[in-house]
N, C-alpha and C. Protein backbone atom coordinates (compact mmCIF):
# COMPACT_ATOMS: atom_id res chain seq x y z
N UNK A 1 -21.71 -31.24 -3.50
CA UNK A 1 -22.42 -30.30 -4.35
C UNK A 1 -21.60 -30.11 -5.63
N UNK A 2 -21.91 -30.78 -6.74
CA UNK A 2 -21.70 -30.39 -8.12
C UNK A 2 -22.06 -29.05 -8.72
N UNK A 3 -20.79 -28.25 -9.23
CA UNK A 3 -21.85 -27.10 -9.96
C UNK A 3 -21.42 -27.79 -11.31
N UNK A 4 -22.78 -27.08 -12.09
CA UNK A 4 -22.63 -28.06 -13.96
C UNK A 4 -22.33 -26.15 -14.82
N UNK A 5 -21.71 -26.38 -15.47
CA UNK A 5 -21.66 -25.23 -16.29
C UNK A 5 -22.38 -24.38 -16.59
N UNK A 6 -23.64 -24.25 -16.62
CA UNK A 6 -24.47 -23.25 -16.63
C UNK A 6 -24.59 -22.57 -15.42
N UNK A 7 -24.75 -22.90 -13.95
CA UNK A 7 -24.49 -22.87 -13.04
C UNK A 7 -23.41 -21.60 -12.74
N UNK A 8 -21.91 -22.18 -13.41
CA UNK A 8 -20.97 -21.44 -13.08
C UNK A 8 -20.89 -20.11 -13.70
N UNK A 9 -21.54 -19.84 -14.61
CA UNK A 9 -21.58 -18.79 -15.72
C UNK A 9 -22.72 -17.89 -15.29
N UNK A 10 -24.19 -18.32 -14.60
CA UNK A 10 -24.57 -17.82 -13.74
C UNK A 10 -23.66 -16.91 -12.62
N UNK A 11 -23.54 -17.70 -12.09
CA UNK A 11 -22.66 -16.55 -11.24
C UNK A 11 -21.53 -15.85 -11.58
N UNK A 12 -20.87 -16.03 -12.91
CA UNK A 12 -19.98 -15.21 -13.45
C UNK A 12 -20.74 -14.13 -13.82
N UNK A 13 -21.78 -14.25 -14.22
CA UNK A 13 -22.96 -12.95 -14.58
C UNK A 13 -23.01 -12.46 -13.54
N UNK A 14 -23.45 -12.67 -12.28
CA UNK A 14 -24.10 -11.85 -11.37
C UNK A 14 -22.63 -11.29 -11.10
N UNK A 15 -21.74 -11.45 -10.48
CA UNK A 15 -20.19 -11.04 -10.10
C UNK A 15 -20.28 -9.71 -11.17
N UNK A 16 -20.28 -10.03 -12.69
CA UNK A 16 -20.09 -9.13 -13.22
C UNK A 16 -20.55 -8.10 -13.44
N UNK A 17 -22.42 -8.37 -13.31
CA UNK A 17 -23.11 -7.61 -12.90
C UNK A 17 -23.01 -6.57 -11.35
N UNK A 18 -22.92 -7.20 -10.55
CA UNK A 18 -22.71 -6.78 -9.21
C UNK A 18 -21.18 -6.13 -9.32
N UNK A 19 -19.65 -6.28 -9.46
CA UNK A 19 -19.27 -5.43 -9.03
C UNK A 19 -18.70 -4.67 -10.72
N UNK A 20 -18.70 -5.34 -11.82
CA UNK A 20 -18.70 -4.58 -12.89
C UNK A 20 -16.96 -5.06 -13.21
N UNK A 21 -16.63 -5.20 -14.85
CA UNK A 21 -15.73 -5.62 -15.08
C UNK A 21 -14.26 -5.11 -14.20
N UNK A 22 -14.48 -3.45 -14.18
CA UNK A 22 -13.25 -2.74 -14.13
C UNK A 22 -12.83 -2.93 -12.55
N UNK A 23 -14.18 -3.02 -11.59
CA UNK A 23 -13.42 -3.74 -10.34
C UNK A 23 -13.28 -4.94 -9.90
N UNK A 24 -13.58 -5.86 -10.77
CA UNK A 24 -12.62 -7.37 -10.44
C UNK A 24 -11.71 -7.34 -10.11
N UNK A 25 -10.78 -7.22 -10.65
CA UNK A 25 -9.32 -7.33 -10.41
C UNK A 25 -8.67 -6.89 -8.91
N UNK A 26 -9.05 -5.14 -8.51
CA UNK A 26 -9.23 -4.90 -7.37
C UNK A 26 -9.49 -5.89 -6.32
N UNK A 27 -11.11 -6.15 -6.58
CA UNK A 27 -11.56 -6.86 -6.06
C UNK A 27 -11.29 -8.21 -5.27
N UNK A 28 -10.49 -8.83 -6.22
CA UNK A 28 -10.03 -10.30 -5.47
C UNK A 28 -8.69 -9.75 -5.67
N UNK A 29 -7.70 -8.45 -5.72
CA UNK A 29 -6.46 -8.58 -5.17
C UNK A 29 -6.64 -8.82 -3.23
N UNK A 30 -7.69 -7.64 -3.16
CA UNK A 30 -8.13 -7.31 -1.77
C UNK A 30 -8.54 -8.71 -0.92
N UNK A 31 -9.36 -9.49 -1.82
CA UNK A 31 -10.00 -10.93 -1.03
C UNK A 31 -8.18 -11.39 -0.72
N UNK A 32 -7.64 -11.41 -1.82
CA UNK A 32 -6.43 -12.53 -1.73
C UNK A 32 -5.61 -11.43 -0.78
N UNK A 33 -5.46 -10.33 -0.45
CA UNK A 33 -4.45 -9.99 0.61
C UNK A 33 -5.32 -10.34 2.45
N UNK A 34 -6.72 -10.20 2.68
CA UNK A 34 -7.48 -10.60 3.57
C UNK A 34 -7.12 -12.05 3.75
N UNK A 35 -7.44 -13.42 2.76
CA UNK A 35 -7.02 -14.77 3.19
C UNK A 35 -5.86 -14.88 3.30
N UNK A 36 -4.83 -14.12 2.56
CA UNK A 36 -3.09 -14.48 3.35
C UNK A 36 -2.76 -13.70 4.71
N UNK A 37 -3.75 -12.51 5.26
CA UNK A 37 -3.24 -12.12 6.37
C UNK A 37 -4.08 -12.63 7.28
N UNK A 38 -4.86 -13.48 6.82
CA UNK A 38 -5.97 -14.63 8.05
C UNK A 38 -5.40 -15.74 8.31
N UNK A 39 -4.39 -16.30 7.07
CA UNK A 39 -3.71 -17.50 7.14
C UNK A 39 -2.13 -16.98 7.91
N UNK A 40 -1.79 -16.19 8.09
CA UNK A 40 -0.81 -15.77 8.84
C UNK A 40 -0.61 -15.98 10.40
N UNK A 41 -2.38 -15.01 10.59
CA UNK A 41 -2.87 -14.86 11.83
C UNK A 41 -2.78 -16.49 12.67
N UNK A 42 -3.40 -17.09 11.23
CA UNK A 42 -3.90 -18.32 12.13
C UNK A 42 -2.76 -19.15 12.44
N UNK A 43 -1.59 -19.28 11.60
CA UNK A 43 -0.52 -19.79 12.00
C UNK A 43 0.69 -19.32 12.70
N UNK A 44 0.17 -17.99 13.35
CA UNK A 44 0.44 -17.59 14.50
C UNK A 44 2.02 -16.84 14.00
N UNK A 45 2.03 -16.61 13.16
CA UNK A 45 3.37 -15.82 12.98
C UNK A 45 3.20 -14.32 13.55
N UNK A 46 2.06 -13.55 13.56
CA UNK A 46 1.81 -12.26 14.23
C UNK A 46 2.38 -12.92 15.75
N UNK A 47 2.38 -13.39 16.63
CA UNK A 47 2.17 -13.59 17.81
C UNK A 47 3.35 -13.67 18.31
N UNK A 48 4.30 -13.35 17.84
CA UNK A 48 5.93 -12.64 18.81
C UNK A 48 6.23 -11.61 18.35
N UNK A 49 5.41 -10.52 19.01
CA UNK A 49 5.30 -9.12 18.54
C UNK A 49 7.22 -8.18 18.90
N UNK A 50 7.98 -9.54 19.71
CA UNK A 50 9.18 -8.77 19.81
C UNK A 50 10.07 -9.00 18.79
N UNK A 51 9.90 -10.06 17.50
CA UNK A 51 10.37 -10.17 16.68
C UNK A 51 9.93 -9.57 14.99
N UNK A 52 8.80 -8.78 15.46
CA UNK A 52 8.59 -8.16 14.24
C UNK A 52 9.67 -7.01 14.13
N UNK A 53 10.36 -6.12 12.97
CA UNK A 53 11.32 -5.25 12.92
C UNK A 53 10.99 -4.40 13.43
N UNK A 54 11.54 -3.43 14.00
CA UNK A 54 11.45 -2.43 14.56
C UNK A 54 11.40 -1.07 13.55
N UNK A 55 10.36 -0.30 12.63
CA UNK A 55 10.88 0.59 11.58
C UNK A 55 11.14 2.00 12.48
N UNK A 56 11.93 2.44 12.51
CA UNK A 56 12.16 3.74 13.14
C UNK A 56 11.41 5.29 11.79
N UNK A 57 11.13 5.96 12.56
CA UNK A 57 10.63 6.76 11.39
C UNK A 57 11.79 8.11 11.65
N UNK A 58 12.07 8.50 10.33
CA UNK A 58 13.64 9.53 10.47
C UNK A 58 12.64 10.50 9.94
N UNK A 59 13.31 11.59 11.12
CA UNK A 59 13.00 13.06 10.79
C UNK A 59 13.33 13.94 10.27
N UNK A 60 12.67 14.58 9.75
CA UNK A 60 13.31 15.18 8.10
C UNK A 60 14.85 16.61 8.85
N UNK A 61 15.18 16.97 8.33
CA UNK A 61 16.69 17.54 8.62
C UNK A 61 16.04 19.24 8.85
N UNK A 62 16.29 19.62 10.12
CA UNK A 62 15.96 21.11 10.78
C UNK A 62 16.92 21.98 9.63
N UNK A 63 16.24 22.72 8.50
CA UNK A 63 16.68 23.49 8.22
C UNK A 63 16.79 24.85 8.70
N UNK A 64 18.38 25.17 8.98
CA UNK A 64 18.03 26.88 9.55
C UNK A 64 18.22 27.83 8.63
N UNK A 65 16.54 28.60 8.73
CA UNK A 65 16.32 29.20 7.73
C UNK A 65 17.54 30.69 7.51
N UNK A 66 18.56 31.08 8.94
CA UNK A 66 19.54 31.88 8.23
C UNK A 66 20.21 31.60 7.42
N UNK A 67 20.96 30.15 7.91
CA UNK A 67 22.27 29.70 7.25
C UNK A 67 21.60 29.57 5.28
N UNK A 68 20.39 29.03 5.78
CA UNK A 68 19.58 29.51 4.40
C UNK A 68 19.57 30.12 3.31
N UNK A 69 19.23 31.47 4.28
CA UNK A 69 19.28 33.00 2.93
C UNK A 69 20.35 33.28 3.34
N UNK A 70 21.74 32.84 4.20
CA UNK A 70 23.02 33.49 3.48
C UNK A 70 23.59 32.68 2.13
N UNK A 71 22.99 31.48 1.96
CA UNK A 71 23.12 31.04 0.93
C UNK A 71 22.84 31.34 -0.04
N UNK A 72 21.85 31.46 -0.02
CA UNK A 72 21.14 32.49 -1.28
C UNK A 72 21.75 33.88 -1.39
N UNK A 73 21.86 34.46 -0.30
CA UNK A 73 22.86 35.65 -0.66
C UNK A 73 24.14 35.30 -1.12
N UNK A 74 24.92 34.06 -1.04
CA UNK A 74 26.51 34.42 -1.53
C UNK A 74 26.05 33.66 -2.88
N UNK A 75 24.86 33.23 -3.60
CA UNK A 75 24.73 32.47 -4.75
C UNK A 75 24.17 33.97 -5.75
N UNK A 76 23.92 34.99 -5.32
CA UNK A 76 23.21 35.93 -6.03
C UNK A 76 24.50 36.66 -6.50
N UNK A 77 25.35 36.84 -5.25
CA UNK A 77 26.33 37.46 -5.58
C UNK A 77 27.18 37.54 -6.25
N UNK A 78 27.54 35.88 -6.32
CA UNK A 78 27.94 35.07 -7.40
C UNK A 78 28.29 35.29 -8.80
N UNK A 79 26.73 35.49 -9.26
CA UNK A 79 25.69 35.82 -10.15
C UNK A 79 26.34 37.07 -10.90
N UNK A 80 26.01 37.93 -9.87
CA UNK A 80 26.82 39.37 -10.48
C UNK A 80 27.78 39.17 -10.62
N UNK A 81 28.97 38.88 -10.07
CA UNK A 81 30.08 38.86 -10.02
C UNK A 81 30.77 38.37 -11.67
């Protein structure tokens, strides 16, 4: 199947028509992250789920709210002083 130039510009119209200049770009970033995580799939790199990294998620730091406002109290005091 040959496409001839008129052809191709056709469907550059409808594309542009259909999703509109400003989401192209979007548009086939999204196609192109879908075919590299299909071409991944298919070459089987997902498939030793014990070698993917492990991300640990860190929990934010227990502030105690006394040790807190004595801070704020010896910074006020400070102040006056």
């Amino acid at each position: 199947m040959h496409l001839g130039p008129w052809e191709i510009a056709a469907i550059v119209m409808v594309v542009l028509i259909v999703f509109g200049a400003g989401k192209l770009p979007e548009t086939f970033r999204s196609m192109g992250k879908g075919i590299r995580e299909f071409n991944k799939g298919k070459s089987g790199e997902y498939d030793d789920e014990d070698k993917k990294p492990q991300v640990e998620a860190s929990k934010p730091e227990q502030v105690n709210p006394q040790v807190e406002a004595a801070s704020v109290e010896q910074v006020e005091q400070k102040k006056e002083a």
